[in-house]
N, C-alpha and C. Protein backbone atom coordinates (compact mmCIF):
# COMPACT_ATOMS: atom_id res chain seq x y z
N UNK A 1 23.19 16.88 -2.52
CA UNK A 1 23.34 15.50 -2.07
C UNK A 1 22.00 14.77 -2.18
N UNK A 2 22.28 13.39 -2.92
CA UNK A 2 20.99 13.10 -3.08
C UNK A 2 20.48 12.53 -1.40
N UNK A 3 19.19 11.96 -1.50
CA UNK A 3 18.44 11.82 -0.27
C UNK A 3 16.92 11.44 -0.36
N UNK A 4 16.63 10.18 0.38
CA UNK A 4 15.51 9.51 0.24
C UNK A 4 14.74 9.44 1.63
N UNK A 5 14.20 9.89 2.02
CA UNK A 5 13.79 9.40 3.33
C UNK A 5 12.12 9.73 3.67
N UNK A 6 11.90 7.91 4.15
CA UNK A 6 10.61 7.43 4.45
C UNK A 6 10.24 7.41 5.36
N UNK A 7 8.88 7.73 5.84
CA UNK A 7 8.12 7.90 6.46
C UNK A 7 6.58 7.25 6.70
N UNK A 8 5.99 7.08 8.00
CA UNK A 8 4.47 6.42 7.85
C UNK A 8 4.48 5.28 8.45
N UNK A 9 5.26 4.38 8.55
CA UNK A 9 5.31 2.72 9.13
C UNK A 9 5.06 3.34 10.77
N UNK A 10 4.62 2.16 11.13
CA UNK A 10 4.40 1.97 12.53
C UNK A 10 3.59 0.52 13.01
N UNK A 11 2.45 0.44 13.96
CA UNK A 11 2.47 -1.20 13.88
C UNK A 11 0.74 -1.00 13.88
N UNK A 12 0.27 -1.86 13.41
CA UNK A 12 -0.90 -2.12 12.70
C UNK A 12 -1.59 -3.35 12.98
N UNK A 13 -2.86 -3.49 13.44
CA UNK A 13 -3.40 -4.43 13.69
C UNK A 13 -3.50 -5.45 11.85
N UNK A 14 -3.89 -6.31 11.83
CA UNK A 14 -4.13 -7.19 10.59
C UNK A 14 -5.36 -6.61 10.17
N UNK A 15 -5.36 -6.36 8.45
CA UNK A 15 -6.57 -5.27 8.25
C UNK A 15 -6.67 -4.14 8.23
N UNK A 16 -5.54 -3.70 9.24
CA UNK A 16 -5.65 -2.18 8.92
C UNK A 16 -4.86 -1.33 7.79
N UNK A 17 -4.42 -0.21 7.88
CA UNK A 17 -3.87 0.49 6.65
C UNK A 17 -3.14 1.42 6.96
N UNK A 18 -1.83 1.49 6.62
CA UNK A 18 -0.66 2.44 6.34
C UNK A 18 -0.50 3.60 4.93
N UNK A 19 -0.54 4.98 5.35
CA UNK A 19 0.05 4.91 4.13
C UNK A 19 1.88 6.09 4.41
N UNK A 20 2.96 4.82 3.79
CA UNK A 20 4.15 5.58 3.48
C UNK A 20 4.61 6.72 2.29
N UNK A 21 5.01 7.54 3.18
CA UNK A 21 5.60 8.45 2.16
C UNK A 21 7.34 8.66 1.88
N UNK A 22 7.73 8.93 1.02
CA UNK A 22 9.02 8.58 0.60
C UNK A 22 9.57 10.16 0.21
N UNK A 23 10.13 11.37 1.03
CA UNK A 23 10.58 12.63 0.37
C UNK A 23 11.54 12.63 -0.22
N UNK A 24 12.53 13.07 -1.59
CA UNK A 24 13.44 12.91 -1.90
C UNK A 24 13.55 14.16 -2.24
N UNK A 25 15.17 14.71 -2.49
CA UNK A 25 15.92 15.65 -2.71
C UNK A 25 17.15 15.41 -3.62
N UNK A 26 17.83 16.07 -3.86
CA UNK A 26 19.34 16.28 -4.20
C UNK A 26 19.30 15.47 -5.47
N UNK A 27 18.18 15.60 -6.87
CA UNK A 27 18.18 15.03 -7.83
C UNK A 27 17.10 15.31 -8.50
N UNK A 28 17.03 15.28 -9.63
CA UNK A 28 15.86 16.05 -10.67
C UNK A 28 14.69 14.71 -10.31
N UNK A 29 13.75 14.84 -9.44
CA UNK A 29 12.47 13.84 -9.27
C UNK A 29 11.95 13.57 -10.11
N UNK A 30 11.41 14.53 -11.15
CA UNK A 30 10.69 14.03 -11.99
C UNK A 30 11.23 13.51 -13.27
N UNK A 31 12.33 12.97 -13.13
CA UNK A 31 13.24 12.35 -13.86
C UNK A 31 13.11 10.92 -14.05
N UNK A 32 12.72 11.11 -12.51
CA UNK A 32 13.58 9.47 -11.81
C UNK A 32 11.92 8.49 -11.82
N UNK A 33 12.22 7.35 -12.15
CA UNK A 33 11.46 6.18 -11.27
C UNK A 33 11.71 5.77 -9.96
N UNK A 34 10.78 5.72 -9.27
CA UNK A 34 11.16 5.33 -7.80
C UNK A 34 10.12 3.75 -7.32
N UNK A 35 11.07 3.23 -6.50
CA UNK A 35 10.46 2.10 -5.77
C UNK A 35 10.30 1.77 -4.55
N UNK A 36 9.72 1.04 -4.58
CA UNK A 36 9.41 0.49 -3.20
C UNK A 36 9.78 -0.83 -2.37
N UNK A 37 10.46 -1.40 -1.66
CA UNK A 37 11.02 -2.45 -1.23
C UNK A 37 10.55 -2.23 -0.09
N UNK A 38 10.82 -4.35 0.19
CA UNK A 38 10.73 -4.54 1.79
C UNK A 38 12.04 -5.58 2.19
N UNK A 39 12.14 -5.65 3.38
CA UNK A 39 13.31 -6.76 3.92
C UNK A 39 12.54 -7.07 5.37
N UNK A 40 12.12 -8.82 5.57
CA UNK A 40 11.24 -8.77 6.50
C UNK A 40 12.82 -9.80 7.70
N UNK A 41 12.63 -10.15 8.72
CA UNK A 41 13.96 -10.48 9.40
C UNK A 41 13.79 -11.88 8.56
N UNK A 42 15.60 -11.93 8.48
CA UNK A 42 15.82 -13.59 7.41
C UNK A 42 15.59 -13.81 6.47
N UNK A 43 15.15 -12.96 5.50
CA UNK A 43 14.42 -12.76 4.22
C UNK A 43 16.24 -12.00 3.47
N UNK A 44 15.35 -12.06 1.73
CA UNK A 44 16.08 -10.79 0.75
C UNK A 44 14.86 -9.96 1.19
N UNK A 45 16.10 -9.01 0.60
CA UNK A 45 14.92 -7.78 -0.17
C UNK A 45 14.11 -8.10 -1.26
N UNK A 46 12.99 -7.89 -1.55
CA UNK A 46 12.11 -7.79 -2.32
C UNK A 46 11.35 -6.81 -2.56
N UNK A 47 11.02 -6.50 -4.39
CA UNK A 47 10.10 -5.34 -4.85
C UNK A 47 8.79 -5.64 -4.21
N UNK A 48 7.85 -4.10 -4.36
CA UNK A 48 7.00 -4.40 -3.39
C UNK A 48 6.00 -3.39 -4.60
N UNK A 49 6.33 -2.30 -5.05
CA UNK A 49 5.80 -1.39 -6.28
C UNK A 49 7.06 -0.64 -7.03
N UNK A 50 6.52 -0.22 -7.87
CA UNK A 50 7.57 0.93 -8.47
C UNK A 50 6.63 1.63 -9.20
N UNK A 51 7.40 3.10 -9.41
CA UNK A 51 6.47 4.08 -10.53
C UNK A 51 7.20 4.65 -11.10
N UNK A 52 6.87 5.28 -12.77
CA UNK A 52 7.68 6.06 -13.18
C UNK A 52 7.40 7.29 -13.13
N UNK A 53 8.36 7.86 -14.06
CA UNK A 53 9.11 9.45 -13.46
C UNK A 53 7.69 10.23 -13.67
N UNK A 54 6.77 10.31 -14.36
CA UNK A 54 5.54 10.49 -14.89
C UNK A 54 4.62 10.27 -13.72
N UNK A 55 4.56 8.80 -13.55
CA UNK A 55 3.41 8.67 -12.54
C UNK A 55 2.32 7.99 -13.71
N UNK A 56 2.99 7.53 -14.50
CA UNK A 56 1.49 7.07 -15.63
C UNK A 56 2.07 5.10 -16.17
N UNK A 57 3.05 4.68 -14.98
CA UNK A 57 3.45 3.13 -15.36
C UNK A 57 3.49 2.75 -13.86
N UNK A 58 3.24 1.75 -13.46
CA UNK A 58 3.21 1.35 -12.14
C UNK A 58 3.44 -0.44 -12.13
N UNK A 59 3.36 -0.39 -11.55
CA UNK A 59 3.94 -2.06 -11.32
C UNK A 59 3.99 -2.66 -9.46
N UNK A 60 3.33 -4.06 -9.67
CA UNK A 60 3.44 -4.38 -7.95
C UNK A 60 4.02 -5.72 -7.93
N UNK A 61 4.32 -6.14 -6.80
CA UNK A 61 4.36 -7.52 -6.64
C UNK A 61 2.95 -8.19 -6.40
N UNK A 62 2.45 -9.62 -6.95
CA UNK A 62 1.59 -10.38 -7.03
C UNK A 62 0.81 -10.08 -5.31
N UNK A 63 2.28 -10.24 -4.62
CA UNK A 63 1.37 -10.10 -3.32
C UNK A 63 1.11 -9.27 -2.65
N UNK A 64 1.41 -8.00 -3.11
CA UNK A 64 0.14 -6.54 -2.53
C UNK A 64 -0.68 -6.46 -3.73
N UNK A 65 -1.12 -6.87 -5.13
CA UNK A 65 -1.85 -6.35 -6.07
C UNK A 65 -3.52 -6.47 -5.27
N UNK A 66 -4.02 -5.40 -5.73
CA UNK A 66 -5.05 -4.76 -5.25
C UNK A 66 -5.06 -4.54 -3.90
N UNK A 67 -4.04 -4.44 -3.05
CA UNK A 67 -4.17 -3.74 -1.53
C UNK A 67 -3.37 -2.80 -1.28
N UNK A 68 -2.11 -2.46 -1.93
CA UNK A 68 -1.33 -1.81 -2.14
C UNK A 68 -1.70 -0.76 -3.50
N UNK A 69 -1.48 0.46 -2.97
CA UNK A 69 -1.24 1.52 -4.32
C UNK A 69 -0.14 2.78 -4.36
N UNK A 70 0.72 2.55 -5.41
CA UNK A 70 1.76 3.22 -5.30
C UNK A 70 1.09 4.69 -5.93
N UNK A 71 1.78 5.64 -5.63
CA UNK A 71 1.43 7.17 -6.19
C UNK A 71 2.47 8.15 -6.04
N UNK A 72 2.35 9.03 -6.83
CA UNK A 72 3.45 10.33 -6.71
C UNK A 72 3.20 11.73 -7.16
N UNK A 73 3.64 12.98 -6.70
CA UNK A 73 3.32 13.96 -6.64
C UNK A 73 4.92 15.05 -6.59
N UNK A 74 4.67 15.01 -7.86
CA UNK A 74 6.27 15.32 -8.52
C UNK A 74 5.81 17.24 -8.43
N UNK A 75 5.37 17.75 -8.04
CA UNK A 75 5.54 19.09 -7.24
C UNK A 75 6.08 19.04 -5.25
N UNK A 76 5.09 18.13 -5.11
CA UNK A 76 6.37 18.14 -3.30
C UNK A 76 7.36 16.95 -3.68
N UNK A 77 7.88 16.35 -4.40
CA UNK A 77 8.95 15.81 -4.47
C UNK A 77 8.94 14.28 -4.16
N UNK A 78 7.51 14.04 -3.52
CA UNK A 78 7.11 12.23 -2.82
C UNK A 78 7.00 11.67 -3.32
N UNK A 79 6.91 10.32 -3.17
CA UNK A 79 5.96 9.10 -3.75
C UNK A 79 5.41 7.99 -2.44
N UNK A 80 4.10 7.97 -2.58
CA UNK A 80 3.33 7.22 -1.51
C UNK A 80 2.99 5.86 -1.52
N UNK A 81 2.76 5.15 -0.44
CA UNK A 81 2.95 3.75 -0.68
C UNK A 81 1.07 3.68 0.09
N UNK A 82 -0.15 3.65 -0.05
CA UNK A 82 -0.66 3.28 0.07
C UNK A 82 -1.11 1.74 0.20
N UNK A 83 -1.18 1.52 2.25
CA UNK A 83 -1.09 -0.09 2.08
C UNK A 83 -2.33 -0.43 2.95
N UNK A 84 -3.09 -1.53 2.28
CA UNK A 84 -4.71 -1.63 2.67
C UNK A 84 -4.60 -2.95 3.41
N UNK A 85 -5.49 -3.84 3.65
CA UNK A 85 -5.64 -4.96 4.32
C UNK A 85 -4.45 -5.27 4.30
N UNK A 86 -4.01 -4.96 5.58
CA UNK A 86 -2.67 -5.47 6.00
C UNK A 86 -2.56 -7.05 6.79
N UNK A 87 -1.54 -7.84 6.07
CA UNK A 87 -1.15 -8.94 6.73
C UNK A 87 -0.12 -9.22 7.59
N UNK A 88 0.18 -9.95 8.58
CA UNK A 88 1.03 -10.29 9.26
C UNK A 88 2.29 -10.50 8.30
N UNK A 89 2.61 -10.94 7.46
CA UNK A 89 3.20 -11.28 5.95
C UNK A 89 3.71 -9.83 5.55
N UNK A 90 2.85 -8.56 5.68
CA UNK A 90 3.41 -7.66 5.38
C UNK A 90 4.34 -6.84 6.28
N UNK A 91 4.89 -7.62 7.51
CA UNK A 91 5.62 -7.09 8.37
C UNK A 91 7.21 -7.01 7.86
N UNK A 92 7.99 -5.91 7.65
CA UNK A 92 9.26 -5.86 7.14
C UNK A 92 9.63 -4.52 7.26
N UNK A 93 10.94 -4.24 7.27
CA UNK A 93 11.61 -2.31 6.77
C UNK A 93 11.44 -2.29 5.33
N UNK A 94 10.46 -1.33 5.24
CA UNK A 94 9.84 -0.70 4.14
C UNK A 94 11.23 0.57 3.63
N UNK A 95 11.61 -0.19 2.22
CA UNK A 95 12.79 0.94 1.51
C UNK A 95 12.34 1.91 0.26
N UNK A 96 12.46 2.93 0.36
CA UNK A 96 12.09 3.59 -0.85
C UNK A 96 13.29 3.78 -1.62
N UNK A 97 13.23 4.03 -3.14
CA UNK A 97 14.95 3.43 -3.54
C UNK A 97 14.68 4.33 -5.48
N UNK A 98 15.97 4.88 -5.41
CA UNK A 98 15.30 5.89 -6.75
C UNK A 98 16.18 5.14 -7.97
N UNK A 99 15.74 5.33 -9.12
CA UNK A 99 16.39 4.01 -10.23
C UNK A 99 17.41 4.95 -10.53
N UNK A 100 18.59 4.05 -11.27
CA UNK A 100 19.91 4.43 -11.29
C UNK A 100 20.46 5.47 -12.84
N UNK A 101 18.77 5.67 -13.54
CA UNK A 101 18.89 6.29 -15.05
C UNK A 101 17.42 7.41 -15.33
N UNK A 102 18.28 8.35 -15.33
CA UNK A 102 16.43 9.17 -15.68
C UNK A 102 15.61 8.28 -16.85
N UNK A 103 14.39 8.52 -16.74
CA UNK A 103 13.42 8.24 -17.34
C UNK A 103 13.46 6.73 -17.73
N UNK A 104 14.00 5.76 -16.95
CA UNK A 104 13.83 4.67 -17.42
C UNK A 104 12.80 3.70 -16.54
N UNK A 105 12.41 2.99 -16.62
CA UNK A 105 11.40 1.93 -15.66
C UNK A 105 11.80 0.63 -15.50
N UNK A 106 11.68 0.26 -14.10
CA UNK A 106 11.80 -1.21 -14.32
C UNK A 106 11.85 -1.31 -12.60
N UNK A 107 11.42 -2.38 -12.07
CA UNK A 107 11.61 -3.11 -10.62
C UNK A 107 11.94 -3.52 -10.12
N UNK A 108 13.43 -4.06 -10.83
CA UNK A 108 14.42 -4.81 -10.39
C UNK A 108 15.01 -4.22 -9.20
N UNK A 109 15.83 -5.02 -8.01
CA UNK A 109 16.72 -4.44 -7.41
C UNK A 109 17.90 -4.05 -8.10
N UNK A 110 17.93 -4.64 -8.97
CA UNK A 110 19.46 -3.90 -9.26
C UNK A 110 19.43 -2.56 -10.08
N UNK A 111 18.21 -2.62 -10.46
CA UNK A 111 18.50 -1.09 -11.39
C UNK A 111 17.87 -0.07 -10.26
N UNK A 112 18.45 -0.06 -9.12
CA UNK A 112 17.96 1.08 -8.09
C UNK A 112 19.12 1.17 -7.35
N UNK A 113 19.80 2.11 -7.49
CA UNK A 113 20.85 2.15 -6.71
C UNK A 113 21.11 3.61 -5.66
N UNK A 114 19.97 4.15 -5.36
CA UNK A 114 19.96 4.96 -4.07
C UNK A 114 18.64 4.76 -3.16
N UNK A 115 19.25 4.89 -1.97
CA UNK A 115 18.04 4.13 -1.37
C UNK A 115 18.29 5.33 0.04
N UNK A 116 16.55 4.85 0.54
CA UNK A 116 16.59 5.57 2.05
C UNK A 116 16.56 4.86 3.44
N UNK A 117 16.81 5.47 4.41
CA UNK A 117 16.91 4.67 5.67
C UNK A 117 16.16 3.59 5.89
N UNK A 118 14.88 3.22 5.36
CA UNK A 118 14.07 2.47 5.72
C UNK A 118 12.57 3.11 7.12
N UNK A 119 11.73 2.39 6.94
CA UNK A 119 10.65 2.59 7.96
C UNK A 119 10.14 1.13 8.06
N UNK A 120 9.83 1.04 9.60
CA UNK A 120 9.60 -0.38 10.09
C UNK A 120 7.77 -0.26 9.84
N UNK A 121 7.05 -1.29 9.84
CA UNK A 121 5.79 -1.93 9.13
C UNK A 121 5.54 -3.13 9.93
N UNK A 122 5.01 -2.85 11.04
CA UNK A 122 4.55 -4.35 11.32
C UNK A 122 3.09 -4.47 11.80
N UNK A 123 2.85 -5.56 11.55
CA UNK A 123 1.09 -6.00 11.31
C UNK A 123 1.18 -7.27 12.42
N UNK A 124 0.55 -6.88 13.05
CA UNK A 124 0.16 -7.82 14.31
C UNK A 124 -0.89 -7.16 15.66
N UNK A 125 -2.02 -8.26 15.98
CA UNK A 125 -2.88 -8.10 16.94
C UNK A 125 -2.45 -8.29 18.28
C-alpha cells in the first residue's frame, strides 16, 4: 500500500528554520518524482518544490527560491524540505505528494496524485 507521511512542521518564530521530511513506502521511490505543497487557511494548494526520481532536477516556487531546499535520499526512502528564513507567509499544511508516472518530472498539481497527511508550519512571534 502506497504511503506518504510527513514530518518536522511545528511553529517557528520569523527567521527561523524547519526542516520536513517526507517517508514513503508501498512504491518503487526511486522511480518516482516527489513534491512538495502547501495549503495556507482560504488559500489553493500551491507547489512549493519538487524533485526527481534521481535527485539531479529540482524546481521551486519564486517564493521560497533561495530559502527553501528540496533533497532526497533514495536509500531511506525520504525527501526533505529544508526551510530557511521563515516568513509569516510561510504559514500553511505542508503536503508531500508522489507524481502519478515513474520517471517523469514536473510540478504541477495535477500530475501528483498520491499524497500524505500533511504537517502544520507556522511562523509567528
Amino acid at each position: 500500500q502506497l504511503q506518504l507521511v510527513e514530518s518536522g512542521g511545528g511553529l517557528v518564530q520569523p527567521g527561523g528554520s524547519l526542516r520536513l521530511s517526507c517517508a514513503a513506502s508501498g512504491f518503487t521511490f526511486d522511480h518516482t518524482a516527489i513534491g512538495w505543497f502547501r495549503q495556507a487557511p482560504g488559500k489553493e494548494r500551491e507547489g512549493v518544490s519538487c524533485i526527481s526520481s534521481s535527485g539531479g532536477r529540482v524546481n521551486y516556487a519564486d517564493s521560497v527560491k533561495g530559502r527553501f531546499t528540496i533533497s532526497r535520499d533514495n536509500a531511506k526512502n525520504t525527501v526533505y524540505l529544508q526551510m530557511n528564513s521563515l516568513k509569516p507567509e510561510d504559514t500553511a499544511i505542508y503536503y508531500c505528494a508522489a507524481h502519478r508516472r515513474y520517471y517523469a518530472f514536473g510540478c504541477t498539481l495535477g500530475e501528483y496524485d498520491y499524497w500524505g497527511q500533511g504537517t502544520q508550519v507556522t511562523v509567528s512571534s
